[in-house]
C-alpha atoms as a PDB file:
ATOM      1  CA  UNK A   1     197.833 159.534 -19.740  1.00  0.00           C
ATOM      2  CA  UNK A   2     199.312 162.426 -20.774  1.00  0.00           C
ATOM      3  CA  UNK A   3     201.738 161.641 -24.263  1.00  0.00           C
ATOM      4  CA  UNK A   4     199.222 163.747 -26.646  1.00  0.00           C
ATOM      5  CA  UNK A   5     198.854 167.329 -27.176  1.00  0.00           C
ATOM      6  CA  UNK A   6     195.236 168.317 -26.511  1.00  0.00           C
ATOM      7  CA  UNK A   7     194.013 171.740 -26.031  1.00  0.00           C
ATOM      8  CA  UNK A   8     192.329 173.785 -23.347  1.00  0.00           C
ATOM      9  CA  UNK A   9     189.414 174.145 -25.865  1.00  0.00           C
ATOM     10  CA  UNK A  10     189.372 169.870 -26.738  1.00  0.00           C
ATOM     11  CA  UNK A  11     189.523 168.927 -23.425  1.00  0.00           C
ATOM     12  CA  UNK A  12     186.770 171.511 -22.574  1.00  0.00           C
ATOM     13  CA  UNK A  13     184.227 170.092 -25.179  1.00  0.00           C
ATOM     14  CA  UNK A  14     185.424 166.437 -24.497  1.00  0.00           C
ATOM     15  CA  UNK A  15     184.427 167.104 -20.551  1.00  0.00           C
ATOM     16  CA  UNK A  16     181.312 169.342 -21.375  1.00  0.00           C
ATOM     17  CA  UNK A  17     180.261 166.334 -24.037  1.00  0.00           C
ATOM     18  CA  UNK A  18     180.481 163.374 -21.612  1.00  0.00           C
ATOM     19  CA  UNK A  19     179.269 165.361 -18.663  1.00  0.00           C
ATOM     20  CA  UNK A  20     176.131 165.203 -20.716  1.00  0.00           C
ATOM     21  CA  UNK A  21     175.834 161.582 -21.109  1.00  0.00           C
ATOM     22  CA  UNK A  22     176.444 160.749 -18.163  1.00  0.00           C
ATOM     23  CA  UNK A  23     176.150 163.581 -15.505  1.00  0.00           C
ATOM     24  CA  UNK A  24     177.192 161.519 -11.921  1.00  0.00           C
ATOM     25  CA  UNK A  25     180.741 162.884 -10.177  1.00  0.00           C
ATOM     26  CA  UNK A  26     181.657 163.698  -6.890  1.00  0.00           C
ATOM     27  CA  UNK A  27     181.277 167.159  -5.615  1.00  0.00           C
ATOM     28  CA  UNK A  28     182.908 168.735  -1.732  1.00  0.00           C
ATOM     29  CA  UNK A  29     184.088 171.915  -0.315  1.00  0.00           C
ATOM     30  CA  UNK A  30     187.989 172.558  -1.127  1.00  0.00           C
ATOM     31  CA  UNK A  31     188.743 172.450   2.483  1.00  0.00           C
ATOM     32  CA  UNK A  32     191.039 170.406   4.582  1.00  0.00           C
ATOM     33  CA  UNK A  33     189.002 167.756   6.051  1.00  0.00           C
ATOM     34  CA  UNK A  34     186.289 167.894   3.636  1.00  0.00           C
ATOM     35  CA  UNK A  35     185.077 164.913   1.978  1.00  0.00           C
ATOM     36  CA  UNK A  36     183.297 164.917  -1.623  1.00  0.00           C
ATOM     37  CA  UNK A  37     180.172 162.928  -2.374  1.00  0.00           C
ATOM     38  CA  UNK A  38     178.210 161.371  -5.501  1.00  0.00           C
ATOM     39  CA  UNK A  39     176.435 164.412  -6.960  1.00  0.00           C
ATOM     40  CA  UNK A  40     174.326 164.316 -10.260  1.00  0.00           C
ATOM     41  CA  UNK A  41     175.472 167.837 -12.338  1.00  0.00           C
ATOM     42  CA  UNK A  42     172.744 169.737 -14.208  1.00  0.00           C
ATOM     43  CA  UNK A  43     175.118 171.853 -16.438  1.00  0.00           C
ATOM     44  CA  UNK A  44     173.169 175.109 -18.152  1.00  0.00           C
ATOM     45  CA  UNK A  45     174.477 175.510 -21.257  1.00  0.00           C
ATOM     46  CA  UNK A  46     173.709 179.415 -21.968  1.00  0.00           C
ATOM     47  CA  UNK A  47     175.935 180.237 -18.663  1.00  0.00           C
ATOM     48  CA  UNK A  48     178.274 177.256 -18.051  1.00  0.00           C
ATOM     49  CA  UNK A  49     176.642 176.923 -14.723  1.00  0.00           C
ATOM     50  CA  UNK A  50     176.326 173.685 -12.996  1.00  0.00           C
ATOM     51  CA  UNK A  51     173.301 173.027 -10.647  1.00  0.00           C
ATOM     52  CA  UNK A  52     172.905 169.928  -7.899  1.00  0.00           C
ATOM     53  CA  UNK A  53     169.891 169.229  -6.182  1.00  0.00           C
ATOM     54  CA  UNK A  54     169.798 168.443  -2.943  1.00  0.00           C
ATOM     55  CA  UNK A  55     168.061 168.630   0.255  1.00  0.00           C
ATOM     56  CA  UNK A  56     168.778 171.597   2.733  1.00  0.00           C
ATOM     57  CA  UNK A  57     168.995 169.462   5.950  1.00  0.00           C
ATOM     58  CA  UNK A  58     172.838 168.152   3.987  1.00  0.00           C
ATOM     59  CA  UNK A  59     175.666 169.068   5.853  1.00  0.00           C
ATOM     60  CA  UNK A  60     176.740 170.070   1.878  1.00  0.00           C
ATOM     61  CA  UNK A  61     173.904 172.496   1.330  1.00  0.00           C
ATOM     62  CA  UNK A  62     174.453 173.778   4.964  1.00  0.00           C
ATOM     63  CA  UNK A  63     178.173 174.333   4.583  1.00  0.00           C
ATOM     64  CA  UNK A  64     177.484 176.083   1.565  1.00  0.00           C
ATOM     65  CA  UNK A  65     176.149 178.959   3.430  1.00  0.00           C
ATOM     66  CA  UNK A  66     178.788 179.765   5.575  1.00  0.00           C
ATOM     67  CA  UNK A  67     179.767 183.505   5.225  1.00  0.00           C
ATOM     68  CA  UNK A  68     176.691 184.031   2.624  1.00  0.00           C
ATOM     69  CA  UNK A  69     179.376 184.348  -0.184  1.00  0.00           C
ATOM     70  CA  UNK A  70     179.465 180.790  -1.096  1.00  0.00           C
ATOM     71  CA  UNK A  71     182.353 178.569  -0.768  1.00  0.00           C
ATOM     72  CA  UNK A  72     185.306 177.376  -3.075  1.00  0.00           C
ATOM     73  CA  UNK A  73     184.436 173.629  -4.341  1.00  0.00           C
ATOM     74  CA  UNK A  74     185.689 170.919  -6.259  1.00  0.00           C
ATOM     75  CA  UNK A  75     183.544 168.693  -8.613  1.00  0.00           C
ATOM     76  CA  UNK A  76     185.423 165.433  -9.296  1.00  0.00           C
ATOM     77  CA  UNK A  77     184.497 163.907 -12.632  1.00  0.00           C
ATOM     78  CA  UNK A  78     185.117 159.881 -14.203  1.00  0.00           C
ATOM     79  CA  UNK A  79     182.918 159.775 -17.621  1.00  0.00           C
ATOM     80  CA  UNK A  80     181.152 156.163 -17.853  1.00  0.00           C
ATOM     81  CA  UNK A  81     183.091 155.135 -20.916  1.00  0.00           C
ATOM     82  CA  UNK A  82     186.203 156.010 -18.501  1.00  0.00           C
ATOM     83  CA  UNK A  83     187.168 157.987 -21.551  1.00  0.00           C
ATOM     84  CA  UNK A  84     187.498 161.785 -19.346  1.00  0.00           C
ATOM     85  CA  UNK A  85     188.511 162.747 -16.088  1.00  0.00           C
ATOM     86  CA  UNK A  86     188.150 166.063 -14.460  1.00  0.00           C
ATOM     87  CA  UNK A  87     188.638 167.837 -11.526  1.00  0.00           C
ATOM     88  CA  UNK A  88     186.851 170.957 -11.467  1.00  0.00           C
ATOM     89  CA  UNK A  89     187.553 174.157  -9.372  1.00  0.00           C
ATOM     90  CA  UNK A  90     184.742 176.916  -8.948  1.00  0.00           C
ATOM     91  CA  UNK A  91     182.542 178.140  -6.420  1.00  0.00           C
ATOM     92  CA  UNK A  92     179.444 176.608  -4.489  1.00  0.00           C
ATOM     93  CA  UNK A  93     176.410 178.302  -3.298  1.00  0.00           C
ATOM     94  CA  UNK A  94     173.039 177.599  -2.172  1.00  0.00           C
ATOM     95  CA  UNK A  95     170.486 178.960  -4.827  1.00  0.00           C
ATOM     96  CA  UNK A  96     167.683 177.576  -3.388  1.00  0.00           C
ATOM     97  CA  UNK A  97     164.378 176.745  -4.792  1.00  0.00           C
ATOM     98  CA  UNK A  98     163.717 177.803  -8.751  1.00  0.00           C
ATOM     99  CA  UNK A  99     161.020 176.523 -10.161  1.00  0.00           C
ATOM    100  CA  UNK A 100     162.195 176.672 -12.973  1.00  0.00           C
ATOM    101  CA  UNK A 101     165.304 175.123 -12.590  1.00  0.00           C
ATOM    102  CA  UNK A 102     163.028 172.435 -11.653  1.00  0.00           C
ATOM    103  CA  UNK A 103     161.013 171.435 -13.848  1.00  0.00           C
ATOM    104  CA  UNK A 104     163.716 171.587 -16.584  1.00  0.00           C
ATOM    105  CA  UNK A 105     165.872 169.080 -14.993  1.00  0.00           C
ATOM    106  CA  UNK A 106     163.025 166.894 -12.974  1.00  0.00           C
ATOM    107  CA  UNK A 107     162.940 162.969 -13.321  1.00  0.00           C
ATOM    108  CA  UNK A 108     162.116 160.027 -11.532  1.00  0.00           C
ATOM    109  CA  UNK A 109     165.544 159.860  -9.568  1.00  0.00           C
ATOM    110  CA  UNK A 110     165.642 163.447  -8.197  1.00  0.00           C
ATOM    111  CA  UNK A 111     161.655 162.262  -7.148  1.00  0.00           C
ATOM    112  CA  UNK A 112     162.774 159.745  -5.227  1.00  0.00           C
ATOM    113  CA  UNK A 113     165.243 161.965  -2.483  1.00  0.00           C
ATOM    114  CA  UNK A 114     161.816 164.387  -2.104  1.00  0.00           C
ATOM    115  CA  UNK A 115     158.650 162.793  -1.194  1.00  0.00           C
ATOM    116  CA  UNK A 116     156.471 165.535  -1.353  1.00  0.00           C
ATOM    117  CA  UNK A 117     157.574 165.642  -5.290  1.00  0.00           C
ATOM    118  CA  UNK A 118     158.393 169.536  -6.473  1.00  0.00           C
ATOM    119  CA  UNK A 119     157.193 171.190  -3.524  1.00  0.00           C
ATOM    120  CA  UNK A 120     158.847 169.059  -1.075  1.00  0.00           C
ATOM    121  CA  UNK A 121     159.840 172.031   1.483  1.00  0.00           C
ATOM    122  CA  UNK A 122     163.681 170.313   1.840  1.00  0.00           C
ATOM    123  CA  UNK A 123     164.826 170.471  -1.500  1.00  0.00           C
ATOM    124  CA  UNK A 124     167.292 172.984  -2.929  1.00  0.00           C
ATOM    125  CA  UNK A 125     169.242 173.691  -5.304  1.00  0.00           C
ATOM    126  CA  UNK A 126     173.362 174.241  -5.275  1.00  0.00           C
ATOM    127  CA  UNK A 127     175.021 176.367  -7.950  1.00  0.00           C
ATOM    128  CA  UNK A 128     178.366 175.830  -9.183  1.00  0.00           C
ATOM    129  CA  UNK A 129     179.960 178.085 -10.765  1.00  0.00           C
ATOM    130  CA  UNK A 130     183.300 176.613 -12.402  1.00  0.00           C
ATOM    131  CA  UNK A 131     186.583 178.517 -12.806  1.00  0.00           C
ATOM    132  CA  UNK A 132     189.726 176.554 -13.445  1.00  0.00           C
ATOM    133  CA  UNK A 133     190.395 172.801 -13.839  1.00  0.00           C
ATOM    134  CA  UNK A 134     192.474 169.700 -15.140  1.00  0.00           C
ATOM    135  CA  UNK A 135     191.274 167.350 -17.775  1.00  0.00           C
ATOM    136  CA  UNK A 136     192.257 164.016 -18.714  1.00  0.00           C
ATOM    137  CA  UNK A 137     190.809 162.898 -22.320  1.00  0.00           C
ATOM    138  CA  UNK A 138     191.802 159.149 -23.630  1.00  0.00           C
ATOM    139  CA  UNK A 139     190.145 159.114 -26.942  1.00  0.00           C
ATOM    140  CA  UNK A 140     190.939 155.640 -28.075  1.00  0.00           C
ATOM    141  CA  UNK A 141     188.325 153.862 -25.672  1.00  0.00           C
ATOM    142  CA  UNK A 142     188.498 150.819 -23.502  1.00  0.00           C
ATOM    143  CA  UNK A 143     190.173 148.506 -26.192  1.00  0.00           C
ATOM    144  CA  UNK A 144     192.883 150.784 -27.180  1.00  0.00           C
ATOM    145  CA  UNK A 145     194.030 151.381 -23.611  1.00  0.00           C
ATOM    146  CA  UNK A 146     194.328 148.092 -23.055  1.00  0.00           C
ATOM    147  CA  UNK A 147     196.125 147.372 -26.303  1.00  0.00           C
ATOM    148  CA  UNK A 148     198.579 150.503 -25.239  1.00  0.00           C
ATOM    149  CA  UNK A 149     199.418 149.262 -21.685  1.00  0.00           C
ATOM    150  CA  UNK A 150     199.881 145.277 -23.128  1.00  0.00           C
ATOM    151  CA  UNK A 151     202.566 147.493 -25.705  1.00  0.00           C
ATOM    152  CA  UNK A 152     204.136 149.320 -23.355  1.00  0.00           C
ATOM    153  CA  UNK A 153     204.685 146.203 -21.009  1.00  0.00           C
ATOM    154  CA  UNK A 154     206.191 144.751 -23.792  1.00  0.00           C
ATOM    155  CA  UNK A 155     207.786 146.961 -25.440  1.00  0.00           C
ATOM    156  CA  UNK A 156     209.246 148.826 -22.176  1.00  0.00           C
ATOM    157  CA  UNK A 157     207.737 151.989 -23.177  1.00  0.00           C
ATOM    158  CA  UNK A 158     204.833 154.268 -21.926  1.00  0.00           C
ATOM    159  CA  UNK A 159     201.164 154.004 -23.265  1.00  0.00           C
ATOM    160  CA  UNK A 160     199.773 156.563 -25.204  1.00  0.00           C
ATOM    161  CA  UNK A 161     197.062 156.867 -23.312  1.00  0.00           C
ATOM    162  CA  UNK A 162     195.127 160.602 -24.166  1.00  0.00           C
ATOM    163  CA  UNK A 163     196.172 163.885 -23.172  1.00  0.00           C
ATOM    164  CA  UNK A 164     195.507 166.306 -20.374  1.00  0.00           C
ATOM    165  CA  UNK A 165     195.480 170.058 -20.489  1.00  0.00           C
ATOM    166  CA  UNK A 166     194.729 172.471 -17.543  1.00  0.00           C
ATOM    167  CA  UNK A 167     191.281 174.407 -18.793  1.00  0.00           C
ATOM    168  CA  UNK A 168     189.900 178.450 -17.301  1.00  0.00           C
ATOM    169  CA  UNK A 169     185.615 177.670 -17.923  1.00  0.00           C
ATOM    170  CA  UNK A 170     185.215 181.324 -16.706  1.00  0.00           C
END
């Protein structure tokens, strides 16, 4: 997946753009040992900051804390259209409650993990604050990789498949 040229700043927008649509990917301490878990990102756009809400009885949000300083992370991303793939370096931390933070990304599926709605005394909020990272972009969609990797089978060759670049989001 890797025959085209793409840029830091493509594969940026093309994970930033996706992450948007559909905002699911799997998110664990960078530590031996440690496994990741499904995670819905919130990404601000003014700061590049990426929030999860969870409750503060997870072993996530309470490994978080350790040494107060927050704790080098890894978000694992697969866009729905299977078009990007990312895997995101940066730094987790517990941010805790933030009203507004809140209300600007509330819906019915965060309801459902907090039944006492908004003020349900468990839930929190994780900050993520990215540095470094590898993205995959195929641009051609489903039907092109297919038609690439039936050509390549046949023709002996490798699909052309996307590109990948290494990206700093600092």
């Amino acid at each position: 997946m890797a025959d085209k040229t793409l840029t830091p700043e493509e594969a940026e927008a093309a994970f930033w753009e996706h992450l948007r649509k559909s905002n699911t990917g799997m998110l664990g301490l960078d530590q031996p040992g440690y496994h990741a878990q499904p995670m819905t990102a919130f990404r601000e756009e003014e700061t590049g900051t990426i929030w999860f809400f969870t409750r503060d009885d997870t072993d996530l949000a309470k490994d978080a804390t350790v040494g107060g300083f927050g704790q080098s992370a890894m978000f694992h991303y697969g866009s729905k259209d299977q078009n990007v793939w990312a895997c995101i370096h940066g730094t987790l931390s517990v941010h805790g409650q933030d009203r507004e933070i809140i209300d600007r990304y509330w819906n019915p599926i965060l309801a459902a993990w907090y039944p006492e709605g908004k003020d349900d005394p468990h839930l929190t909020i994780l900050q993520f604050e990215a540095d470094d990272g590898r993205i995959w972009v195929n641009e051609g969609g489903f039907f092109k990789f297919f038609y690439e990797v039936a050509k390549a089978n046949v023709t002996k060759t490798l699909p052309k498949a996307g590109g990948v670049a290494d990206v700093n989001l600092q």
